[in-house]
Protein backbone atom coordinates (compact mmCIF):
# COMPACT_ATOMS: atom_id res chain seq x y z
CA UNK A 1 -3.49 -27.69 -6.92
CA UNK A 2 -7.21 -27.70 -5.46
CA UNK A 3 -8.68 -23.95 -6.31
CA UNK A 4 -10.50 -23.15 -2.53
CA UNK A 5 -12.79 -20.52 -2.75
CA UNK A 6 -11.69 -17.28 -0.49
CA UNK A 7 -14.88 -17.04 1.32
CA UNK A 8 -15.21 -12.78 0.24
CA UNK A 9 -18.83 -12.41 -1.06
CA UNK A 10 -19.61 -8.95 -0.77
CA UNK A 11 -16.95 -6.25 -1.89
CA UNK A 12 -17.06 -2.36 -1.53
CA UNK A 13 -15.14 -0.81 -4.51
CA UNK A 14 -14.21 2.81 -4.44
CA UNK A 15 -16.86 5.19 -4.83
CA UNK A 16 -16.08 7.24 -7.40
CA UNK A 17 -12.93 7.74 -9.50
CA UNK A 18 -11.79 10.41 -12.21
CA UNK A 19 -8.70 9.48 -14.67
CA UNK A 20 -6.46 11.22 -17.25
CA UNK A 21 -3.27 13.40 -17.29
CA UNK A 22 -4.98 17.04 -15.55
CA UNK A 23 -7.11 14.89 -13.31
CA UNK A 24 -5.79 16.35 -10.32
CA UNK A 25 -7.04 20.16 -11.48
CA UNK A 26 -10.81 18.91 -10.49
CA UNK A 27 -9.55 18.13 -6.86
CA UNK A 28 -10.75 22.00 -5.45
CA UNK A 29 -14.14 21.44 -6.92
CA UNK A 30 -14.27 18.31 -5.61
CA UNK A 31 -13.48 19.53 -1.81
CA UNK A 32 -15.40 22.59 -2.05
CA UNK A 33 -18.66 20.36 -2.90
CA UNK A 34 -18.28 18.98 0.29
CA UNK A 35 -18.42 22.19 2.17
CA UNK A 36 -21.22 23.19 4.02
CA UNK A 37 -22.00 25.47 6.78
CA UNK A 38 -21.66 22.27 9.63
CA UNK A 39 -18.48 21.17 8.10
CA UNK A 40 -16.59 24.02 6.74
CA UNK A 41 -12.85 22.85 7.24
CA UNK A 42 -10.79 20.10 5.28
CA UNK A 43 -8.29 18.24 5.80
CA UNK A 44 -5.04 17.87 3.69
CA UNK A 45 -2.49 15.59 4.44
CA UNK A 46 0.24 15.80 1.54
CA UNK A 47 3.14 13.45 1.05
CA UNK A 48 6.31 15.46 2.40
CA UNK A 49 8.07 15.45 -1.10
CA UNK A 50 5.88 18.42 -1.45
CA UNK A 51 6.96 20.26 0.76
CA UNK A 52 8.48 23.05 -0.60
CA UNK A 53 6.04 23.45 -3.61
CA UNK A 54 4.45 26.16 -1.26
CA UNK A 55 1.18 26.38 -4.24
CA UNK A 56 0.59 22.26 -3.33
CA UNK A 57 -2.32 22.65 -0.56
CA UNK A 58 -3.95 25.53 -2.77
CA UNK A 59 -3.78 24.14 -5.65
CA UNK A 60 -6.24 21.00 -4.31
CA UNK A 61 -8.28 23.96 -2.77
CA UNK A 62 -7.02 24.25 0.61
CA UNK A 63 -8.72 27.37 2.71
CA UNK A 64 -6.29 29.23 5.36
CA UNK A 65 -8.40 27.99 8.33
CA UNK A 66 -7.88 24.11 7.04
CA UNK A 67 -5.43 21.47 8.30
CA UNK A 68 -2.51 20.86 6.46
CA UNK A 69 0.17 18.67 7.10
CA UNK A 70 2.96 17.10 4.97
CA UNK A 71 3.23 13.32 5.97
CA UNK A 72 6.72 12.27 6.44
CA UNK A 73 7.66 9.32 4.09
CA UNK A 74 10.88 8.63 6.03
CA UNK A 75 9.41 5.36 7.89
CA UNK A 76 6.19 3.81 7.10
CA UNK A 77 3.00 4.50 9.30
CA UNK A 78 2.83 2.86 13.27
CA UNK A 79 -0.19 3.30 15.17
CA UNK A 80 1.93 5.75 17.20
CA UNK A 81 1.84 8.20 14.11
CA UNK A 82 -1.25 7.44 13.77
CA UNK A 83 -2.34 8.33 17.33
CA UNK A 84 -0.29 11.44 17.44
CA UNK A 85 -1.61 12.94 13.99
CA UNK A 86 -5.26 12.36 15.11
CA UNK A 87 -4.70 14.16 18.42
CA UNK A 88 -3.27 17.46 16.77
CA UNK A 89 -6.30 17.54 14.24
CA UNK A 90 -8.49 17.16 16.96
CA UNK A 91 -6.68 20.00 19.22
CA UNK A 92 -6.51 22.14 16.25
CA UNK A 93 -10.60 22.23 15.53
CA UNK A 94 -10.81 19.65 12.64
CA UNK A 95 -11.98 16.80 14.08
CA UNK A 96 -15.38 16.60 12.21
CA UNK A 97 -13.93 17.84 8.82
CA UNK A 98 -15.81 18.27 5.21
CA UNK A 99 -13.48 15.76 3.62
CA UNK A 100 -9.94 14.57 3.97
CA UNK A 101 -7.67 14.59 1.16
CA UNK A 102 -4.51 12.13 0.70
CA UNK A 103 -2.11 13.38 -1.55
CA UNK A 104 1.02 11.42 -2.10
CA UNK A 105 2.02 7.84 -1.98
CA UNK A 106 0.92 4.53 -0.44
CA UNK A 107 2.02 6.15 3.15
CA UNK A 108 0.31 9.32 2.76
CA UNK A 109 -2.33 7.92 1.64
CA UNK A 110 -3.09 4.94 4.24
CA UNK A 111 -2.20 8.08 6.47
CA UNK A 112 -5.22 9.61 5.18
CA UNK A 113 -7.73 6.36 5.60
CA UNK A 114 -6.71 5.72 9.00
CA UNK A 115 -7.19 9.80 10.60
CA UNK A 116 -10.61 9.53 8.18
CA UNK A 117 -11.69 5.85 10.51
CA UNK A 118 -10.20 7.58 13.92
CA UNK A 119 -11.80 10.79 13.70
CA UNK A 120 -15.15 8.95 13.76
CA UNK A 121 -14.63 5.83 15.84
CA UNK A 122 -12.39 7.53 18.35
CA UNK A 123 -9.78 5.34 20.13
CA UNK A 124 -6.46 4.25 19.37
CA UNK A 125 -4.83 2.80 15.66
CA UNK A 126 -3.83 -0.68 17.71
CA UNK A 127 -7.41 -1.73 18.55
CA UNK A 128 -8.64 -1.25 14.80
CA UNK A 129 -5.43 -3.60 13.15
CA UNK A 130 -7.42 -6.43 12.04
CA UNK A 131 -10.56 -7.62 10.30
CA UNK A 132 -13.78 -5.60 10.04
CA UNK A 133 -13.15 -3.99 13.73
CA UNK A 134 -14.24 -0.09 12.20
CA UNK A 135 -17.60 0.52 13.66
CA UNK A 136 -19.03 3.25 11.49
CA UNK A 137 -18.12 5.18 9.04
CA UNK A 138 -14.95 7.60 8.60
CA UNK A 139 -14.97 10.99 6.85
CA UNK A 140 -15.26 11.28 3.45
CA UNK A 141 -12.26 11.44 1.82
CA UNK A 142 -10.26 12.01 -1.65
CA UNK A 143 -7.33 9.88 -2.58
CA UNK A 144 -4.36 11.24 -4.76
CA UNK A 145 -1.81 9.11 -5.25
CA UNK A 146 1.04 10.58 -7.05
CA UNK A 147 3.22 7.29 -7.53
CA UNK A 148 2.08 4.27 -8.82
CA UNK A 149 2.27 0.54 -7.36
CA UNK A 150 1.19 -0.20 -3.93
CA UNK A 151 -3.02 0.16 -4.87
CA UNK A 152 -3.57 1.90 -1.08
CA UNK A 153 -5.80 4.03 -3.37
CA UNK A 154 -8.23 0.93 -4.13
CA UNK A 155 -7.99 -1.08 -1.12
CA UNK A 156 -10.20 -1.49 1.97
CA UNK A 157 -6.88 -1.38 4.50
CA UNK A 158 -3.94 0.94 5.36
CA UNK A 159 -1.26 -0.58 6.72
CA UNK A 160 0.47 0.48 10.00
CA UNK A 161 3.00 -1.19 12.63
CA UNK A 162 2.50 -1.15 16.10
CA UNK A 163 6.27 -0.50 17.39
CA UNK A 164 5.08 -2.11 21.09
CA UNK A 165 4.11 -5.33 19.52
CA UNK A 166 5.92 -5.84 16.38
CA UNK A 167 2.74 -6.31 14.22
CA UNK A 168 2.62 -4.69 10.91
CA UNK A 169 -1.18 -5.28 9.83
CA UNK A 170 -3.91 -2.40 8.32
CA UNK A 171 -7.48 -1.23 9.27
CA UNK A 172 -8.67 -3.81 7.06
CA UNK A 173 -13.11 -2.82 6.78
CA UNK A 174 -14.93 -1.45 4.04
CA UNK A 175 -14.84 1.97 5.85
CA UNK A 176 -11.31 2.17 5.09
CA UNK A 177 -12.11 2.19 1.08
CA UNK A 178 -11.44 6.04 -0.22
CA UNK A 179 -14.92 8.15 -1.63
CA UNK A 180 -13.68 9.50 -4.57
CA UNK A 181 -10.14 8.25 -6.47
CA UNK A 182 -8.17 11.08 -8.44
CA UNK A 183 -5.60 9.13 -11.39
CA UNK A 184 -3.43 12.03 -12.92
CA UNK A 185 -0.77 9.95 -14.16
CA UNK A 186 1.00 13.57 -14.58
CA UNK A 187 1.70 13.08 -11.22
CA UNK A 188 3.97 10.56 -11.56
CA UNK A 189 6.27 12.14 -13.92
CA UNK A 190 8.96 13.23 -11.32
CA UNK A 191 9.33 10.00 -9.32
CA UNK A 192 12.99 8.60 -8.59
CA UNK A 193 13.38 5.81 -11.33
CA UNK A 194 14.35 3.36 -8.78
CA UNK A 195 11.50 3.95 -6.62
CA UNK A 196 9.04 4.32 -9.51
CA UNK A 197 10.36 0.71 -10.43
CA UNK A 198 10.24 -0.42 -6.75
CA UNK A 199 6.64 0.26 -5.97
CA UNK A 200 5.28 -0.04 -9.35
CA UNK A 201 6.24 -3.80 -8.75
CA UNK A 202 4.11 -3.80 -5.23
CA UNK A 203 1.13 -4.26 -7.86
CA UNK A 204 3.00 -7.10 -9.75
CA UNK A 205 4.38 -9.30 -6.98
CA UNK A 206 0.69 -8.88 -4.90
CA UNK A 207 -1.00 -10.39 -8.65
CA UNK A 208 1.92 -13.43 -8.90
CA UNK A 209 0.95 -14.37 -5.29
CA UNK A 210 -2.28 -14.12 -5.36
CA UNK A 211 -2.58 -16.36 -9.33
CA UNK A 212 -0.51 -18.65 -7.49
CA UNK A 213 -2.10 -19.13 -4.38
CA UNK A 214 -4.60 -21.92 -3.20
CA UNK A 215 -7.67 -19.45 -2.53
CA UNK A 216 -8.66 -18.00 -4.90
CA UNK A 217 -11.61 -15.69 -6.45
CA UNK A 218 -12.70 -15.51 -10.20
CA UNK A 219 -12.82 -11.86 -10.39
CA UNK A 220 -9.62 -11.43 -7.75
CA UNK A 221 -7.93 -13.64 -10.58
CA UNK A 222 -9.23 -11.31 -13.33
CA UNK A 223 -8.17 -8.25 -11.70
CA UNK A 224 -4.56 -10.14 -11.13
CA UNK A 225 -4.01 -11.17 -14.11
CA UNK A 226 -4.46 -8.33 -15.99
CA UNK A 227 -2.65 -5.95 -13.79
CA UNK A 228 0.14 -8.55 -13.91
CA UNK A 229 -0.35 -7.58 -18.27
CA UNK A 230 0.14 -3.96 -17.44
CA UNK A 231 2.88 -4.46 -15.45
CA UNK A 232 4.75 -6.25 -18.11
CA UNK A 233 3.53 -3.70 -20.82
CA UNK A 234 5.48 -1.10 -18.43
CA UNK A 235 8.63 -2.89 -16.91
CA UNK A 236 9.61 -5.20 -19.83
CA UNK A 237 9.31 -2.39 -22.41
CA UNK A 238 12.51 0.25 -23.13
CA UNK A 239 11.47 3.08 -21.47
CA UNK A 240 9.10 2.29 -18.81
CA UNK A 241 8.75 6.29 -17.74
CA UNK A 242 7.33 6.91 -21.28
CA UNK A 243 4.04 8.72 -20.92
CA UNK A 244 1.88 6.02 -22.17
CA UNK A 245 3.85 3.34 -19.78
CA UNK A 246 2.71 5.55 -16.58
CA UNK A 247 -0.31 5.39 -17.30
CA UNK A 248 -0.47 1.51 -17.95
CA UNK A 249 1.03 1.78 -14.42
CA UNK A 250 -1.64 3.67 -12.65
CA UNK A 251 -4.19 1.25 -13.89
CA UNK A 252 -2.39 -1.35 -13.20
CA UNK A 253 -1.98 0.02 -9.07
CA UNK A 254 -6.01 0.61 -9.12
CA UNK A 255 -6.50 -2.64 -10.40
CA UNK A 256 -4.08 -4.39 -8.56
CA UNK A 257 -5.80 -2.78 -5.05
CA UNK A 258 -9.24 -3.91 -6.31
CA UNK A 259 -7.70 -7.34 -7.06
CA UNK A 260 -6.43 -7.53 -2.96
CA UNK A 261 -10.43 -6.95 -1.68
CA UNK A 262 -10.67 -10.62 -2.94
CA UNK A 263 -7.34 -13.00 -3.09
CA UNK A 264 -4.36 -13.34 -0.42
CA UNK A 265 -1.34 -12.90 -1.36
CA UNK A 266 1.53 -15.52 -0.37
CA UNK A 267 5.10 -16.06 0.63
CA UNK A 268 7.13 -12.60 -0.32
CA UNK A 269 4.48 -10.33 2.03
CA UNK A 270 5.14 -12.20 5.36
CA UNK A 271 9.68 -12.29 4.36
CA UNK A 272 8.53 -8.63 3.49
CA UNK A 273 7.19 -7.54 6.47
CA UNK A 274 9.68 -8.85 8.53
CA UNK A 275 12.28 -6.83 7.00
CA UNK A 276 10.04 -3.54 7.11
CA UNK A 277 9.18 -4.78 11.13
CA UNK A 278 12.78 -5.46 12.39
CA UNK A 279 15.27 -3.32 9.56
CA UNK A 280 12.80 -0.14 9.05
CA UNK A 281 12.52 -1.17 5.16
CA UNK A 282 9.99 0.25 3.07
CA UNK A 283 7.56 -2.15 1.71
CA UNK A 284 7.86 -1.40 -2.04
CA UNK A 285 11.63 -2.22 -1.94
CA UNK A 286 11.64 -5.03 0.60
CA UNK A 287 9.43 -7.03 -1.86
CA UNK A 288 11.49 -6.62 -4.34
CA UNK A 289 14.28 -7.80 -2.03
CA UNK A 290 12.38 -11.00 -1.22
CA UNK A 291 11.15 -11.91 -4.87
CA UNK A 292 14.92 -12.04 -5.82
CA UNK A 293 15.58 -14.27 -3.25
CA UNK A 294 12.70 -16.81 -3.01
CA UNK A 295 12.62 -17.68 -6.67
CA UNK A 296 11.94 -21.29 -5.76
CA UNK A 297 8.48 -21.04 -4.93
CA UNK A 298 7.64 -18.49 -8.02
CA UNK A 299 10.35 -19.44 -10.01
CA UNK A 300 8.46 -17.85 -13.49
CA UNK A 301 7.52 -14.80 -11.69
CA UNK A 302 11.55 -14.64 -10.54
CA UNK A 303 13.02 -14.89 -14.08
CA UNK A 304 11.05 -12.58 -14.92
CA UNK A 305 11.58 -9.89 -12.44
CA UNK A 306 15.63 -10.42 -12.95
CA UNK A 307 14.76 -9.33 -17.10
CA UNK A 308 12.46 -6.45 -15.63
CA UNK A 309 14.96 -5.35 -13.15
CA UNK A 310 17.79 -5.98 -15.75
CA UNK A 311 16.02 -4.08 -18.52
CA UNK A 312 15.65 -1.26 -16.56
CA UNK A 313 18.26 -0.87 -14.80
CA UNK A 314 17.59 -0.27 -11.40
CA UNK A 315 19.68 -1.14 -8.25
CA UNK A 316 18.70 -3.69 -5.76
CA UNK A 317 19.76 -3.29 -2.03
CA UNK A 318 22.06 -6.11 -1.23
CA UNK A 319 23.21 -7.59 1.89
CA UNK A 320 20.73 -6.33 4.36
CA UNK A 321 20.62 -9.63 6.39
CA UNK A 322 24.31 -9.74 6.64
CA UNK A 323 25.62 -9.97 9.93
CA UNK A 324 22.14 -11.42 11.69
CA UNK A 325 22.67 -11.81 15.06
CA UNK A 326 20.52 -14.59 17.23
CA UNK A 327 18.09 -11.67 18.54
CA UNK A 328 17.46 -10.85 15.24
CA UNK A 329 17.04 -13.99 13.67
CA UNK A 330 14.76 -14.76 16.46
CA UNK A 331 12.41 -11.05 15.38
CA UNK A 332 12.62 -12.01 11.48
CA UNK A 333 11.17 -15.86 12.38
CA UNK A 334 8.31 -14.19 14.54
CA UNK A 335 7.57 -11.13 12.21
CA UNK A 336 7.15 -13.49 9.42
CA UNK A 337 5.48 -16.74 10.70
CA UNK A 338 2.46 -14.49 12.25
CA UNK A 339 1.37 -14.10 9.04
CA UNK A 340 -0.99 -16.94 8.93
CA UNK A 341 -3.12 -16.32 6.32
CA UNK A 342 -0.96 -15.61 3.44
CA UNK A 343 1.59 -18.76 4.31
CA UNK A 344 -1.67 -21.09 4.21
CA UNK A 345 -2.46 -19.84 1.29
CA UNK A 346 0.66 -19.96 -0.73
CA UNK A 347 2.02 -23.38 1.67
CA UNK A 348 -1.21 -25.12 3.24
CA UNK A 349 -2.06 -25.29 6.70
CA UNK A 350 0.97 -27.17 7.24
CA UNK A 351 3.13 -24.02 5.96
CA UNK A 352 5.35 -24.57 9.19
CA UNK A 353 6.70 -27.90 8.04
CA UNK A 354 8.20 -26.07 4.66
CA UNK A 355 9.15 -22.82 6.30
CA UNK A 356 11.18 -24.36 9.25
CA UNK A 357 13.08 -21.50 11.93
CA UNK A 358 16.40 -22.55 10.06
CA UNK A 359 14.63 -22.38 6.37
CA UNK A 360 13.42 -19.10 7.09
CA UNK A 361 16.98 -18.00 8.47
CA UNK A 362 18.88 -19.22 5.05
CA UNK A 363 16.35 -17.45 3.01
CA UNK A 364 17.16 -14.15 4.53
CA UNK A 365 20.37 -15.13 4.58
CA UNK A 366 20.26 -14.68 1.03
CA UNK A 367 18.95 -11.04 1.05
């Protein structure tokens, strides 16, 4: 295979970032240095698990007269969220806040990026999903993430559907790209074993895609490669909860988001997206759902996932393309084949002539 360089040149990494179990004890200090007399309010916007841990918001140094909302991990972000969340910051008086902190998950926290870009570039989420379309700078924000996997706290996108058009695609700009990163893999200690197993994989499958993909980038492949280490150091070991194996995790999700600024990744996102687009599936498990049934184009990567997901074991959704009726099969083909970029890179430009309508349909088939 020909190696074609992926044309990114200039990369903005995260600003700052603090790591270590207790990490997340700095977050007040961090907020409150961002205070002034112009911008005396903050923003928190807290994944919904949290809920009822009523010492959350103060605890990250939230004031009475802030905003704080618990983002509701039920169904991923659309640009109608979006839009509605913005609006009731703004109506509430925090529309030029001190800083914005995203406390949660890969939801929550592309929640967070996107209010940051809206509150400053005004508008609506659907005219920003696409390449480099922020015009200036959002607020400053703080990124949490309190599961490890999908990288959202490293990455220069948050991902959102538009429910009107069927197209699942982020803010990708360097705007997007959080301030200041807080790793506390403490955080992660009380996450559902099959979930921590689902999106801790987000990170692997992004790196197998991207190491096996046509463009490519030396230090997107060094980034890959070793996340795709840390993933095995977690996932193929006994106990991959252990303290030390959370840890290798978190790394291994920052890493794995830095490695996405500069590689595509290839077949499983666009099958993936479809089912997230047309069944409501989260994106953590409907990779996972994907890998186990495309193992002919990464057949390594598959065998290796089945020992992973064998090792640990954790439950994989079956049958959720059972039944497909001819509407639907019509959405999955269109949800998945609009992903251009990843399909050439993984397929060629030619991707079409491999990934026929009635290919496509027996893949799923097999989901």
């Amino acid at each position: 295979m020909t190696i074609l360089d992926t044309g990114v040149k200039i990369v903005r990494n995260v600003g700052r970032f603090t790591f270590g179990d207790g990490a997340v004890s700095g977050v007040a200090d961090l907020v409150a240095s961002k205070r002034s007399a112009e911008t005396p309010h903050a923003i928190f916007l807290i994944d919904d698990y949290f809920k009822n841990e009523y010492y959350t918001a103060s605890s990250l140094g939230a004031k009475p007269t802030d905003a704080v909302h618990f983002v509701s991990t039920v169904n991923e972000p659309t640009t109608q969220s979006i839009d509605e969340l913005v609006a009731v910051l703004q109506k509430s008086g925090h529309k030029t806040p001190a800083t914005i902190v995203g406390f949660g998950g890969g939801i929550t926290l592309d929640t967070a990026k996107a209010v940051s870009n809206l509150l400053t570039n005004g508008g609506l989420a659907a005219e920003y999903q696409g390449w480099d379309l922020v015009r200036v700078p959002g607020v400053h924000k703080i990124g949490v993430p309190t599961i490890s996997g999908t990288g959202s706290e490293a990455t220069r996108t948050c991902v959102m559907t538009n429910i009107e058009t069927g197209l699942k695609l982020g803010m990708n700009s360097d705007f997007t790209v959080f301030d200041h990163v807080v790793l506390d893999p403490s955080l992660t200690r009380t996450v559902p074993r099959n979930q921590y197993f689902f999106t801790g994989m987000d990170a692997y499958i992004h790196c197998i895609e991207a190491l096996a993909g046509s463009y490519r980038n030396a230090i997107g492949d060094a980034y890959s490669r070793e996340t795709v280490n840390l993933c095995r150091n977690v996932f193929l070991s006994n106990d991959m909860m252990a303290d030390e194996r959370r840890s290798d995790l978190m790394v291994a999700s920052y890493l794995g988001g830095c490695a996405i600024a500069t590689s595509y990744v290839g077949v499983i996102h666009p099958f993936s997206a479809a089912l997230s687009v047309v069944f409501g599936l989260h994106h953590c498990v409907a990779n996972c759902i994907v890998l186990d049934a495309l193992g002919e184009f990464y057949p390594e990567a598959h065998t290796e996932f089945r020992k992973m997901i064998e090792l640990q074991k954790v439950e994989l959704p079956r049958g959720v393309c059972a039944n497909l009726t001819d509407d639907l099969r019509a959405a999955l083909i269109a949800a998945t084949i609009k992903h251009e970029k990843p399909l050439t890179n993984a397929l060629g430009s030619n991707f079409r002539a491999t990934l026929t309508d009635t290919r496509i349909i027996s893949l799923f088939e097999k989901m």
